[in-house]
N, C-alpha and C. Protein backbone atom coordinates (compact mmCIF):
# COMPACT_ATOMS: atom_id res chain seq x y z
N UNK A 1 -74.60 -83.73 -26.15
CA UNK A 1 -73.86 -82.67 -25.48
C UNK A 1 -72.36 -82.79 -25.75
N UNK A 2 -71.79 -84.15 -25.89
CA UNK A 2 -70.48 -84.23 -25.76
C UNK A 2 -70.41 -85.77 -27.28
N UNK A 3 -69.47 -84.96 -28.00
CA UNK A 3 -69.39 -85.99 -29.03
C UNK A 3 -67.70 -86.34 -28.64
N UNK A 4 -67.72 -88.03 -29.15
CA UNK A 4 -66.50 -88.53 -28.52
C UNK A 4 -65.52 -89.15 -29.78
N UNK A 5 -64.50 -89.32 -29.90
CA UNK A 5 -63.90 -90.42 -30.81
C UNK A 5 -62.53 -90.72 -30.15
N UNK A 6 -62.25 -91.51 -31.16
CA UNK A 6 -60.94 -92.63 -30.42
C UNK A 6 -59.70 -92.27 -31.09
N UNK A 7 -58.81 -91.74 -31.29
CA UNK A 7 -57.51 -91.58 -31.74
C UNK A 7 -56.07 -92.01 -31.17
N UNK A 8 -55.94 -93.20 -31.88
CA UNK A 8 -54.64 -93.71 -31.65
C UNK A 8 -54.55 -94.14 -29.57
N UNK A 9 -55.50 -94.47 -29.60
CA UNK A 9 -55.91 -94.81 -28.21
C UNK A 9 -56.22 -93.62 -27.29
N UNK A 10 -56.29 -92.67 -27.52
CA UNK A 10 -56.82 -91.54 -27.00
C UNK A 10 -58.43 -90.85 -27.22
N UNK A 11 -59.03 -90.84 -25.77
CA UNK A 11 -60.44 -90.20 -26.23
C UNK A 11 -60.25 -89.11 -26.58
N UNK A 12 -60.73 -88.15 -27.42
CA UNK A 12 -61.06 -86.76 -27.70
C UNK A 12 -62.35 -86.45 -27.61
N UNK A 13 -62.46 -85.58 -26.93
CA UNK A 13 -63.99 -85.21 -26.33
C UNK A 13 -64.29 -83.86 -26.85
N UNK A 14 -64.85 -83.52 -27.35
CA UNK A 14 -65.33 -82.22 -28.30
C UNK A 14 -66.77 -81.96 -27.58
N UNK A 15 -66.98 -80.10 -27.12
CA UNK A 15 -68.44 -79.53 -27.11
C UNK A 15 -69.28 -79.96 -28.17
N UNK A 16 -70.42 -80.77 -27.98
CA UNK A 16 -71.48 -80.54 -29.21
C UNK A 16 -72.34 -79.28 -29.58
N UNK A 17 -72.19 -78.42 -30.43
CA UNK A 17 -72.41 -76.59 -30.75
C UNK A 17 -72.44 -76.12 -29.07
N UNK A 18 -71.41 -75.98 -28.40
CA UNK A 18 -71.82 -75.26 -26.97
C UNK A 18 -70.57 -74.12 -26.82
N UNK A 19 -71.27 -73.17 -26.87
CA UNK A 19 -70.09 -71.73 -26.44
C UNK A 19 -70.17 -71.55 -25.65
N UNK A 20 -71.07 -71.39 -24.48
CA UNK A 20 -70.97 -71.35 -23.10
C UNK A 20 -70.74 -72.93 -22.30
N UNK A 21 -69.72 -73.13 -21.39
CA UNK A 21 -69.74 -74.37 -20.60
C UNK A 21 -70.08 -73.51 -19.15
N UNK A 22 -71.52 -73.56 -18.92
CA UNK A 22 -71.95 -72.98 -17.37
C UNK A 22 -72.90 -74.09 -16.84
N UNK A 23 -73.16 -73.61 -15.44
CA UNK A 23 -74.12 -74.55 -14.47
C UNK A 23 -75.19 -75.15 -15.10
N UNK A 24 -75.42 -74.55 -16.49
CA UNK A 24 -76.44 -75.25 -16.96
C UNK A 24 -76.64 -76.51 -17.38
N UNK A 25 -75.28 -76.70 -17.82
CA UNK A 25 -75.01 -78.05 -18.23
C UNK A 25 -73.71 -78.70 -17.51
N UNK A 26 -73.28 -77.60 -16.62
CA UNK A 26 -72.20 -79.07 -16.01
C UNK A 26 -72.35 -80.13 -15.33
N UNK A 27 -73.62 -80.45 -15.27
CA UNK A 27 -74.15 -82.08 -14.02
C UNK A 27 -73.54 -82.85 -15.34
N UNK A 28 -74.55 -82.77 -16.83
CA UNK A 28 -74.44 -83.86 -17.25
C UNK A 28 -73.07 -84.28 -18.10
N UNK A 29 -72.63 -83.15 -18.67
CA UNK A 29 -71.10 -83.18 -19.06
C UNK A 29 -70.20 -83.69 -17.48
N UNK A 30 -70.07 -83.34 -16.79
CA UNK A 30 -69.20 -84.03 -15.42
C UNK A 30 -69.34 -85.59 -15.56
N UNK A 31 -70.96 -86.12 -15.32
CA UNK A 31 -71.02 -87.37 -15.79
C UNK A 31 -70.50 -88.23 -16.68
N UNK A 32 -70.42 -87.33 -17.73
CA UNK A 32 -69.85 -87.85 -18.89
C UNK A 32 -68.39 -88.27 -18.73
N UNK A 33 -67.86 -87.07 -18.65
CA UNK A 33 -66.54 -86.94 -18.51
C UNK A 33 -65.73 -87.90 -17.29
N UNK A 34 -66.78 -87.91 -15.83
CA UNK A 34 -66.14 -89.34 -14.60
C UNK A 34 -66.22 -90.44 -15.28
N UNK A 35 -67.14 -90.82 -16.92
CA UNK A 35 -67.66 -92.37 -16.52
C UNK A 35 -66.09 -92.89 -17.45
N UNK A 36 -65.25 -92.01 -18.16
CA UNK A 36 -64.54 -92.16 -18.93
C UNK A 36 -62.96 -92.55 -17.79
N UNK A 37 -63.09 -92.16 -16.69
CA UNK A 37 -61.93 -92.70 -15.89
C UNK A 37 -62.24 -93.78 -14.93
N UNK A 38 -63.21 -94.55 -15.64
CA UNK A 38 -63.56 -95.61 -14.33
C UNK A 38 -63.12 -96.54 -15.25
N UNK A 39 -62.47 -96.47 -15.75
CA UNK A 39 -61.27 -97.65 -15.86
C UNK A 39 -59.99 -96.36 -16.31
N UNK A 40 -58.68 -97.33 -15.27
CA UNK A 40 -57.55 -97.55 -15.13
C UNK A 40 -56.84 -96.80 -16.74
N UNK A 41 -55.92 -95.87 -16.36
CA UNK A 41 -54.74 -95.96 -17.23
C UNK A 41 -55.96 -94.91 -18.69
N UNK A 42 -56.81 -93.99 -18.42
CA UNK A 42 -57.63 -93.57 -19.43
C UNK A 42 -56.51 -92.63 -19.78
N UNK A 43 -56.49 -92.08 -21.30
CA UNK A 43 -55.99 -90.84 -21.90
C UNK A 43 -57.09 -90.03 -22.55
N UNK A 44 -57.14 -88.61 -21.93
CA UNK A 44 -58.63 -88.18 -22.73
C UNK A 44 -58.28 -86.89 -22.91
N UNK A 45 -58.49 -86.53 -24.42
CA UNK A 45 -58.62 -84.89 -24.14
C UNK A 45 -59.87 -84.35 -24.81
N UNK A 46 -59.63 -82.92 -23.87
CA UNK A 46 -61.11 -81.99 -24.26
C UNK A 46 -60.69 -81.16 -25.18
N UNK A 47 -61.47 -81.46 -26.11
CA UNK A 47 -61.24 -80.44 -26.88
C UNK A 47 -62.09 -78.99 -27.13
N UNK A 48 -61.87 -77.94 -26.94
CA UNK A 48 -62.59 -76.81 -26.17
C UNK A 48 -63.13 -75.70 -27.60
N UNK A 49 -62.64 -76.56 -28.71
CA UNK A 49 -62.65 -75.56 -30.08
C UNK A 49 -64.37 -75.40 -30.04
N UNK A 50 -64.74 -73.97 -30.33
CA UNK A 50 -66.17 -73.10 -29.79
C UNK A 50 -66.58 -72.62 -28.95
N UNK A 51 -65.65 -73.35 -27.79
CA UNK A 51 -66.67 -72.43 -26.41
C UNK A 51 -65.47 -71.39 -26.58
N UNK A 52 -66.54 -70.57 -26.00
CA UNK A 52 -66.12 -69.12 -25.60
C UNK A 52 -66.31 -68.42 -24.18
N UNK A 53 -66.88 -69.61 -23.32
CA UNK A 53 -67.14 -68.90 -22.29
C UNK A 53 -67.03 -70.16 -21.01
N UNK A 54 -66.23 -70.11 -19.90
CA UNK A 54 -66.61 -71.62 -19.27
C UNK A 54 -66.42 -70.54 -17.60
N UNK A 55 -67.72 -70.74 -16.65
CA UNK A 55 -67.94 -70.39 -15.38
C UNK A 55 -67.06 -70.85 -14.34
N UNK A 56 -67.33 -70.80 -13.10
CA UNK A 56 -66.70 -71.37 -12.01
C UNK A 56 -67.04 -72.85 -11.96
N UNK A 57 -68.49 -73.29 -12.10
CA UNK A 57 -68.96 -74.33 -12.17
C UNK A 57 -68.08 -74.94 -13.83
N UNK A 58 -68.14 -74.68 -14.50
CA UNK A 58 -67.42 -74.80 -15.43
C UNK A 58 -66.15 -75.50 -15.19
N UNK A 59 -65.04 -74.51 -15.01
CA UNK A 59 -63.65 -74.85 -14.25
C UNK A 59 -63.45 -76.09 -12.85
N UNK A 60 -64.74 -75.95 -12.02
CA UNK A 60 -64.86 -77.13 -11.39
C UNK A 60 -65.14 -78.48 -11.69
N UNK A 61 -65.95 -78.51 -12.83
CA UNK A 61 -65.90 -79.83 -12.93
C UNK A 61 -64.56 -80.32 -14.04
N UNK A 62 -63.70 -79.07 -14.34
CA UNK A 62 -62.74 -79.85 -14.99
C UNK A 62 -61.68 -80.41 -13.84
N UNK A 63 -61.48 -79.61 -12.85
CA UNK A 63 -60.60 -79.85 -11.51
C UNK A 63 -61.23 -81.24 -10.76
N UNK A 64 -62.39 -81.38 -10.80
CA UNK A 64 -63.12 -82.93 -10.36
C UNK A 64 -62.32 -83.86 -11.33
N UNK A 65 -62.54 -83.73 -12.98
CA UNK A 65 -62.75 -84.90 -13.47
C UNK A 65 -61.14 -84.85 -13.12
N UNK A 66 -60.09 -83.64 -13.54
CA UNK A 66 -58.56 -84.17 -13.16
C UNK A 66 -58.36 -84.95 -12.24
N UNK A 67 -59.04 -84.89 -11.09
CA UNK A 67 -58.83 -85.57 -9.74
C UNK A 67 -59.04 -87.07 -9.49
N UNK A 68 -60.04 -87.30 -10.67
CA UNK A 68 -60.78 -88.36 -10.78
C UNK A 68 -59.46 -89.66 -11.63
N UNK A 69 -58.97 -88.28 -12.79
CA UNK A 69 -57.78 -88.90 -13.48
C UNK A 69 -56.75 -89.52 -12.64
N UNK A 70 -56.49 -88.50 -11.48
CA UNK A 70 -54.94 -88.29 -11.17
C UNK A 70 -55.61 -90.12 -10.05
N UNK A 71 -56.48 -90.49 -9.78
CA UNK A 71 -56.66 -91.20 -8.76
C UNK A 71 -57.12 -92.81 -9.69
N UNK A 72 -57.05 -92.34 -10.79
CA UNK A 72 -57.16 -93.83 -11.52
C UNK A 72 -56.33 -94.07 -12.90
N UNK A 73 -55.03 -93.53 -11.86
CA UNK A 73 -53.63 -93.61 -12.82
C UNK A 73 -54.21 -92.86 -14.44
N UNK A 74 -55.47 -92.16 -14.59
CA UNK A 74 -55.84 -91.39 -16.02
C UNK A 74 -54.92 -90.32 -16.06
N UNK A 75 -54.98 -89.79 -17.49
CA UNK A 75 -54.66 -88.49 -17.92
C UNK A 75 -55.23 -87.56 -18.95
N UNK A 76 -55.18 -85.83 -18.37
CA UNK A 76 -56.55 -85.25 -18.86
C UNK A 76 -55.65 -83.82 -19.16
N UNK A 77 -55.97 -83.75 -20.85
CA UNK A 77 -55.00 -82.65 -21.46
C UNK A 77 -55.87 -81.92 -22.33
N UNK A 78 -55.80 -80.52 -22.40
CA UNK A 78 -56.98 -79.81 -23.10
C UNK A 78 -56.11 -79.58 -24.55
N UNK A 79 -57.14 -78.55 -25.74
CA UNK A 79 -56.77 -78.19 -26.46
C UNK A 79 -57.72 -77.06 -27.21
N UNK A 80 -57.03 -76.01 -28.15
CA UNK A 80 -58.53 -75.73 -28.82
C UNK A 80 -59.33 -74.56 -27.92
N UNK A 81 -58.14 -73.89 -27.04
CA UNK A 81 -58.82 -72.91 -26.35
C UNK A 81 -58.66 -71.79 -26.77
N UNK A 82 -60.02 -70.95 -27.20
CA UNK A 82 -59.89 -69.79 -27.49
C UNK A 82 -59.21 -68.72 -27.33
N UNK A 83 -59.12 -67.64 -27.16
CA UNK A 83 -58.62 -66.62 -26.50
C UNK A 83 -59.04 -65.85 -25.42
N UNK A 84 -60.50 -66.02 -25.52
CA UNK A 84 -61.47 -65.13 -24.60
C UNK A 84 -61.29 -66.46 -23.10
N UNK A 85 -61.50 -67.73 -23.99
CA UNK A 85 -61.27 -69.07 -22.77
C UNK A 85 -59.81 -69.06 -21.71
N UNK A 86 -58.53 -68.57 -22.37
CA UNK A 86 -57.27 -69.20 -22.12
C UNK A 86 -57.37 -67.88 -21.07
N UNK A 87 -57.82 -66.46 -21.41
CA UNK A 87 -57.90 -65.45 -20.20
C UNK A 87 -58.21 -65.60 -19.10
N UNK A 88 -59.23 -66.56 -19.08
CA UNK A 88 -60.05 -66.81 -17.91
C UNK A 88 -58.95 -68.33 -17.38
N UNK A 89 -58.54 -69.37 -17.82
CA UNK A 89 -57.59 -70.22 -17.70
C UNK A 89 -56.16 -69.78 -16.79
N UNK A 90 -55.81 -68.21 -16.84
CA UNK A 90 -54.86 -67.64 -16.80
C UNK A 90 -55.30 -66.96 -15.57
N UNK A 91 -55.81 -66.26 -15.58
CA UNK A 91 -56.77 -65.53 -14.07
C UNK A 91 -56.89 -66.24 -13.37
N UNK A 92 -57.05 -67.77 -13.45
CA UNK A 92 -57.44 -68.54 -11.99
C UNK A 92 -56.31 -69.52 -11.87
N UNK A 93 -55.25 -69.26 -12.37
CA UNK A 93 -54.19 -69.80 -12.57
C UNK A 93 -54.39 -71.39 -12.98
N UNK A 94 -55.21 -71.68 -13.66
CA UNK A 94 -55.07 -73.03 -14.55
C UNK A 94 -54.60 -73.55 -15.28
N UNK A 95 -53.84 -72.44 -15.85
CA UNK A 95 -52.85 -73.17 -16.92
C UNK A 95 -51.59 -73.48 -16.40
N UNK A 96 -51.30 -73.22 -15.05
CA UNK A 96 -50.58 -73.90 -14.24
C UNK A 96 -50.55 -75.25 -13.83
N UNK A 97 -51.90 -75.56 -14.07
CA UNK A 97 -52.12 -77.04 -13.59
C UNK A 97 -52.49 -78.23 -14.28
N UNK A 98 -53.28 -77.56 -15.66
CA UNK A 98 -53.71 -78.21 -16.24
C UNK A 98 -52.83 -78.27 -17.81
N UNK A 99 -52.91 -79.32 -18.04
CA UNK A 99 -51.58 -79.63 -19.42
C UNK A 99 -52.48 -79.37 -20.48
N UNK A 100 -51.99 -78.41 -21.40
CA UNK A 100 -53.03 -77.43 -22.30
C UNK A 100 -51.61 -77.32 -23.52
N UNK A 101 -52.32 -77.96 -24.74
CA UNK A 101 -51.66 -78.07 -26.06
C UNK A 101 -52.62 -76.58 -26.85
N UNK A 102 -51.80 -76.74 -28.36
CA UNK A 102 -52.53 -76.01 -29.01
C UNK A 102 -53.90 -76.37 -29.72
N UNK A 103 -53.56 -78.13 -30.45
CA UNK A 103 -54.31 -78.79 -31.09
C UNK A 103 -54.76 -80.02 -30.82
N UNK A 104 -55.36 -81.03 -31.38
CA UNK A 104 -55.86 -82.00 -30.96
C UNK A 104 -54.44 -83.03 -31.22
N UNK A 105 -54.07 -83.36 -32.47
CA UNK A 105 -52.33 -83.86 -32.88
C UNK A 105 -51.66 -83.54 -31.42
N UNK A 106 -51.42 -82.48 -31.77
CA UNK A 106 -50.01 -82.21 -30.22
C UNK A 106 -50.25 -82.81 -29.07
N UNK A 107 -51.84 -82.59 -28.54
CA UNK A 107 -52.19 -83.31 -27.73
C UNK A 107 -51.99 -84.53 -27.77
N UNK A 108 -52.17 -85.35 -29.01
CA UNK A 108 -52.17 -86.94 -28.49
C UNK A 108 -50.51 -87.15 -28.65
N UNK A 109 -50.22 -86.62 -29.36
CA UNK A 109 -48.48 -86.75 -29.69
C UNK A 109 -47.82 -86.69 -28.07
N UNK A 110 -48.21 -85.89 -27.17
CA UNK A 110 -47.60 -85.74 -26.13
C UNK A 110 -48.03 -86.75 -25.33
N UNK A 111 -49.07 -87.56 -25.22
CA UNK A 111 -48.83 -88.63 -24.23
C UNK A 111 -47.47 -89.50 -24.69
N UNK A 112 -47.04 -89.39 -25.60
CA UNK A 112 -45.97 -90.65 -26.05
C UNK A 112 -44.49 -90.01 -25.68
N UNK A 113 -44.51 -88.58 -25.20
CA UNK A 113 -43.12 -88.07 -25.47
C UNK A 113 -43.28 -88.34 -23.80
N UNK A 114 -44.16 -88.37 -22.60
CA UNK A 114 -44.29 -88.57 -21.26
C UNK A 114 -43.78 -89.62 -20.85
C-alpha cells in the first residue's frame, strides 16, 4: 500500500498505484504512517504524486498522524499534490496547516533551512 525510502535521513512515503486515499484504506495506511513516529525526532514526507482524490477520512488520518508528529518532537511535510488534491487541501483550509512543498528535493531541502 505504502512504498517507503530513506533520503538523506528523511522518510519519503509514496501511494503504491492508489488515486483514491478513502475509508477504504485509511486503517491500514494510518498504521503505517503512526508506526513511523514512535521514535523521537522522525522527518517524513508523503508524497501524494497519483492520488487524485483523498476523503474526510482521508484528511483525518493525515491530521492524526501530524499530531502524532507534533507530540514526538516528528515532522510531517507533503508534496506531489495534484490539482484536483490541493482544491480540496484549500476548501478545508489545510494548506494552512500543513507544510506542503512542490517536490520531493524541496521537501527534504527544507528540513535543513528550519
Amino acid at each position: 500500500m505504502l512504498k517507503t525510502e530513506k533520503k538523506d535521513g528523511v522518510i519519503v512515503v509514496k501511494f503504491d498505484d492508489i488515486k483514491k486515499f478513502n475509508a477504504l484504506i485509511t486503517e491500514p495506511v494510518k498504521d503505517q504512517l503512526f508506526e513511523f513516529f514512535e521514535k523521537p525526532n522522525t522527518k517524513l514526507v508523503i508524497d501524494l504524486k497519483g492520488v487524485k482524490y483523498i476523503d474526510s477520512s482521508g484528511f483525518g488520518v493525515f491530521l492524526s498522524v501530524m499530531k502524532s508528529a507534533n507530540n514526538n518532537y516528528g515532522d510531517l511535510r507533503f508534496c506531489n499534490i495534484s490539482d484536483e488534491v490541493m482544491e480540496l487541501f484549500k476548501l478545508l483550509q489545510l494548506h494552512n496547516i500543513f507544510k506542503i512543498h512542490h517536490t520531493v528535493d524541496e521537501c527534504i531541502k527544507s528540513f535543513s533551512v528550519e
